[in-house]
N, C-alpha and C. Protein backbone atom coordinates (compact mmCIF):
# COMPACT_ATOMS: atom_id res chain seq x y z
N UNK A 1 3.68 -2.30 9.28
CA UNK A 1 2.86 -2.34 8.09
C UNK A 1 3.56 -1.68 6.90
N UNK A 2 4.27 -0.54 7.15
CA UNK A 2 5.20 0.19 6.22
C UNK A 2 6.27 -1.37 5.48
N UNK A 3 6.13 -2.00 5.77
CA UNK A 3 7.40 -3.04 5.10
C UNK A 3 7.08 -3.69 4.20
N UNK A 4 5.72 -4.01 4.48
CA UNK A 4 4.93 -4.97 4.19
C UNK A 4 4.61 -4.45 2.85
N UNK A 5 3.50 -3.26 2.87
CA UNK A 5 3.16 -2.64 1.64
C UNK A 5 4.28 -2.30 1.00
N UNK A 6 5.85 -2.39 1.49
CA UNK A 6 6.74 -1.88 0.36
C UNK A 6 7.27 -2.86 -0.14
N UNK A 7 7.20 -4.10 0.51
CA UNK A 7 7.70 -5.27 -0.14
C UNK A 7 6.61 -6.00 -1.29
N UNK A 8 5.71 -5.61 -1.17
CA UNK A 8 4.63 -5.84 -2.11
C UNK A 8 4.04 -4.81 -3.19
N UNK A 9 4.58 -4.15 -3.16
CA UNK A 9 4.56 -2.75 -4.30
C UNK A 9 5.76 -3.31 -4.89
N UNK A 10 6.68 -3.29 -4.42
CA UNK A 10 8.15 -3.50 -5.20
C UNK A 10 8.12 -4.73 -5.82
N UNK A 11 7.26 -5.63 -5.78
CA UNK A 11 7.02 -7.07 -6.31
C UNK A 11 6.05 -6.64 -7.39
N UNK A 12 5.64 -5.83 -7.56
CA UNK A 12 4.78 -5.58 -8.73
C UNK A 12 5.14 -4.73 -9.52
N UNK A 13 6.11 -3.61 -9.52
CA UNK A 13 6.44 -2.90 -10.20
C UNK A 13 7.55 -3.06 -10.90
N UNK A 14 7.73 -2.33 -12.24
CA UNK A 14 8.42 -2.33 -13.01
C UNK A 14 9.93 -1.34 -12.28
N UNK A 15 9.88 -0.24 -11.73
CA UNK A 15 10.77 0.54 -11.61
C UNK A 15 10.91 0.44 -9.65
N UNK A 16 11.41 -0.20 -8.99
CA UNK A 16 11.20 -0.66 -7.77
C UNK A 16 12.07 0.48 -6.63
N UNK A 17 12.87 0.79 -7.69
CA UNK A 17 13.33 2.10 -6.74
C UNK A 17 12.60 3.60 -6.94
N UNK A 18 11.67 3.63 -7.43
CA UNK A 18 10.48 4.48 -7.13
C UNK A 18 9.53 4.09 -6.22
N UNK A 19 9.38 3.08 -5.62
CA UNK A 19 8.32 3.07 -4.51
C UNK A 19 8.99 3.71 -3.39
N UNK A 20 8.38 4.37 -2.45
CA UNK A 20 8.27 5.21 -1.48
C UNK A 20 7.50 4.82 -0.30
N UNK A 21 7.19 4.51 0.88
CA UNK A 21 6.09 4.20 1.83
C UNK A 21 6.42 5.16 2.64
N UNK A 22 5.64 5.98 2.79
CA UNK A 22 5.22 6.68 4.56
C UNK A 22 4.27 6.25 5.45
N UNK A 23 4.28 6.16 6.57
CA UNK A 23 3.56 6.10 7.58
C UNK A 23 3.40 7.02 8.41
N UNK A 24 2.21 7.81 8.72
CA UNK A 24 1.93 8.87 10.34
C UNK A 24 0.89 8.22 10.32
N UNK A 25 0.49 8.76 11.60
CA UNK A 25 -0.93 8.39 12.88
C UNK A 25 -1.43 9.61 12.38
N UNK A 26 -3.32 9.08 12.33
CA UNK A 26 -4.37 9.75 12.17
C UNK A 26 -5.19 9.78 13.23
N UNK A 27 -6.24 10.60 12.99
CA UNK A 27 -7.52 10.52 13.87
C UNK A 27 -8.11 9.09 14.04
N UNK A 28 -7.85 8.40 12.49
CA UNK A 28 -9.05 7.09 12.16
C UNK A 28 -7.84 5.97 12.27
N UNK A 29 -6.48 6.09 12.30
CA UNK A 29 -5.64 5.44 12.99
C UNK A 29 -4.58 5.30 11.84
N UNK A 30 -3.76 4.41 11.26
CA UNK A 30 -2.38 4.74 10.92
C UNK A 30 -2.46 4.71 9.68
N UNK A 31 -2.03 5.62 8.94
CA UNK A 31 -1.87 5.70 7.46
C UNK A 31 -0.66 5.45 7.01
N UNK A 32 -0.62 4.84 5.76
CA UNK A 32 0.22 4.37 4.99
C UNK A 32 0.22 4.84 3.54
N UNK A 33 0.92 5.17 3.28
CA UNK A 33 0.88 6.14 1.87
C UNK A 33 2.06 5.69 0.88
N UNK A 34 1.58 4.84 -0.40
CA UNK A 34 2.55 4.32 -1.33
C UNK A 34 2.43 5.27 -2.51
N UNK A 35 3.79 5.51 -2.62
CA UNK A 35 4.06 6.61 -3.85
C UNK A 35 4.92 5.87 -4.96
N UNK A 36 4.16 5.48 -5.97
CA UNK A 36 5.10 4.75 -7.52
C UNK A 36 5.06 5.38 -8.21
N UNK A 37 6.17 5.26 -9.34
CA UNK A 37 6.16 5.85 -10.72
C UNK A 37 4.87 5.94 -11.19
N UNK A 38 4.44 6.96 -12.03
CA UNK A 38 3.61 7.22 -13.16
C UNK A 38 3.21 6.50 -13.75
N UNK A 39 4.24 5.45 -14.30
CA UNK A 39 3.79 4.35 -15.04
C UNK A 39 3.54 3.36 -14.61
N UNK A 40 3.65 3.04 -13.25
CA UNK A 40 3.30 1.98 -12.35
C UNK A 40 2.05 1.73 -11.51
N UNK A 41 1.59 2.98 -12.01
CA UNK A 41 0.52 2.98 -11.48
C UNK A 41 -0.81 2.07 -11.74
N UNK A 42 -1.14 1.75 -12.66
CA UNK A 42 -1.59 0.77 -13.34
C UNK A 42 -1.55 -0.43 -12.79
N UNK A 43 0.19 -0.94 -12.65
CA UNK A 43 0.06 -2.24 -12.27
C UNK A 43 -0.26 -2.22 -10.29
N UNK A 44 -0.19 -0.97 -9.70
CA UNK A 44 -0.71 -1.21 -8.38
C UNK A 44 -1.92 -1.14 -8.01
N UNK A 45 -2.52 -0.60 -9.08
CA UNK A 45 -4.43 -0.45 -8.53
C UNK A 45 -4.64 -1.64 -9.32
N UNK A 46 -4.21 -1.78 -10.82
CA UNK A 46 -5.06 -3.44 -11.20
C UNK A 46 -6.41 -2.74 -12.06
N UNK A 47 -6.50 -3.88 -12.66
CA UNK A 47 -8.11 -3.73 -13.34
C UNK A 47 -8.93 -3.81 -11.83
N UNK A 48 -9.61 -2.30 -12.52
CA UNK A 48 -11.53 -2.38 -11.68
C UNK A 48 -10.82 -2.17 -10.29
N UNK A 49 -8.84 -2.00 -9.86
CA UNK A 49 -9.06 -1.90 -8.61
C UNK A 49 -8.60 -3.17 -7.99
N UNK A 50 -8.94 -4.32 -8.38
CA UNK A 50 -8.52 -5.61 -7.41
C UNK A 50 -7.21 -5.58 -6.84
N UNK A 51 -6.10 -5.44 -7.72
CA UNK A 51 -5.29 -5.37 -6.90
C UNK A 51 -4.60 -4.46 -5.98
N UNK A 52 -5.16 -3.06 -5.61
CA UNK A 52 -5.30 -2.15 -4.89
C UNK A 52 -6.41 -2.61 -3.21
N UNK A 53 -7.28 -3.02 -4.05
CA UNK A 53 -8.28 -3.63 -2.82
C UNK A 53 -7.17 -5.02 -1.81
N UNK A 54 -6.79 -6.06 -3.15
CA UNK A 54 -5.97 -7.12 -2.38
C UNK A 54 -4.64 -6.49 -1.67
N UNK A 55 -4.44 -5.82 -1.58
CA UNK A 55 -3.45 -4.73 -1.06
C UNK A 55 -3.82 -4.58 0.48
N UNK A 56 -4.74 -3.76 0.70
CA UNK A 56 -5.62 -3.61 1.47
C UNK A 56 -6.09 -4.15 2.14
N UNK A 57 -6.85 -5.44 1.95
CA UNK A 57 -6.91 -7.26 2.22
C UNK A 57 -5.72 -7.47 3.02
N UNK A 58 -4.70 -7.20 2.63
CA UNK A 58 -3.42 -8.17 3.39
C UNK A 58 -3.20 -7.47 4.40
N UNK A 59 -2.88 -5.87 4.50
CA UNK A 59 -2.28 -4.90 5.24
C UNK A 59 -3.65 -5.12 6.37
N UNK A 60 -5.10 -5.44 6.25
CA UNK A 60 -6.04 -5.23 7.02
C UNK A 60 -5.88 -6.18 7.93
N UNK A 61 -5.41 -7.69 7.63
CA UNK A 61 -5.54 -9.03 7.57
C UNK A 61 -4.39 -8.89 8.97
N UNK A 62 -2.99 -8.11 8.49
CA UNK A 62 -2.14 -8.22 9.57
C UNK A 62 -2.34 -6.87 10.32
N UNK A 63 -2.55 -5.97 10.10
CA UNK A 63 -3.19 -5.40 11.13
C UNK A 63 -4.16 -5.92 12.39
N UNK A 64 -5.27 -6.47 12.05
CA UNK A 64 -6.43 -6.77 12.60
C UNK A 64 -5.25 -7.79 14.16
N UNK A 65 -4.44 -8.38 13.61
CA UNK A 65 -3.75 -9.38 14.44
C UNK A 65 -2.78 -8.41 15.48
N UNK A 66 -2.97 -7.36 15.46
CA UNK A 66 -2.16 -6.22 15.95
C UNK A 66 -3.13 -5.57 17.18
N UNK A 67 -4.34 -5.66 16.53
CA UNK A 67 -5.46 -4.76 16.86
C UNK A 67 -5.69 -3.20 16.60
N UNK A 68 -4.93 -3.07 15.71
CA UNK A 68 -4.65 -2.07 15.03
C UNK A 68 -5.57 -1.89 13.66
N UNK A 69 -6.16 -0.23 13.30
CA UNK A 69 -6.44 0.15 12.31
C UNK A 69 -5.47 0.90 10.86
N UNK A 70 -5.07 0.06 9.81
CA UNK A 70 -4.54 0.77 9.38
C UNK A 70 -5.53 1.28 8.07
N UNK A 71 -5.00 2.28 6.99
CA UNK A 71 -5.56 2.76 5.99
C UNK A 71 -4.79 3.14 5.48
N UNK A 72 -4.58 2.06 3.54
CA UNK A 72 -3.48 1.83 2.65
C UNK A 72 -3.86 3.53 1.64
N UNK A 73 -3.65 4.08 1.28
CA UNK A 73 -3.55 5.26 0.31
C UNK A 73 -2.52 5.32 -0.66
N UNK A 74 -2.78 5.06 -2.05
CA UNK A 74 -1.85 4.85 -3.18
C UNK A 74 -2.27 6.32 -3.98
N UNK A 75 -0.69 6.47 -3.66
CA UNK A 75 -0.65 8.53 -4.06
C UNK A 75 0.61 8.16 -5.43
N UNK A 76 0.08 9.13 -6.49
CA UNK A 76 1.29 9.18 -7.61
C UNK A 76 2.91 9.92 -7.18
């Protein structure tokens, strides 16, 4: 899932060698944590959020086919 969200952050951003992805295991199951520029931030959450949610959507979408829980977290 780490590839995924970084290949799709880096498709949206302006400065692509600032994206960052981590992944550890949680209690509620695997977190994923995307870290962009300051100024990129904007274009990864989106108006109202949509494209933060469609983010989320995809990573859930291939998870679910895993049987796996993941949970996307977009950190500055």
């Amino acid at each position: 899932m780490k590839e995924l969200v970084e290949v799709i952050a880096k498709a949206l951003v302006d400065n692509p060698d600032d994206v960052v992805v981590t992944e550890h295991e949680d209690a509620k199951g695997t977190v994923v944590e995307l870290h962009v520029a300051a100024d990129d931030m904007g274009k990864v959450i989106g108006k109202q959020g949509r494209i933060a949610k469609a983010i989320r959507s995809v990573v859930k979408a291939a998870a679910s086919k895993e049987d796996k829980k993941v949970i996307v977290e977009i950190m500055q």
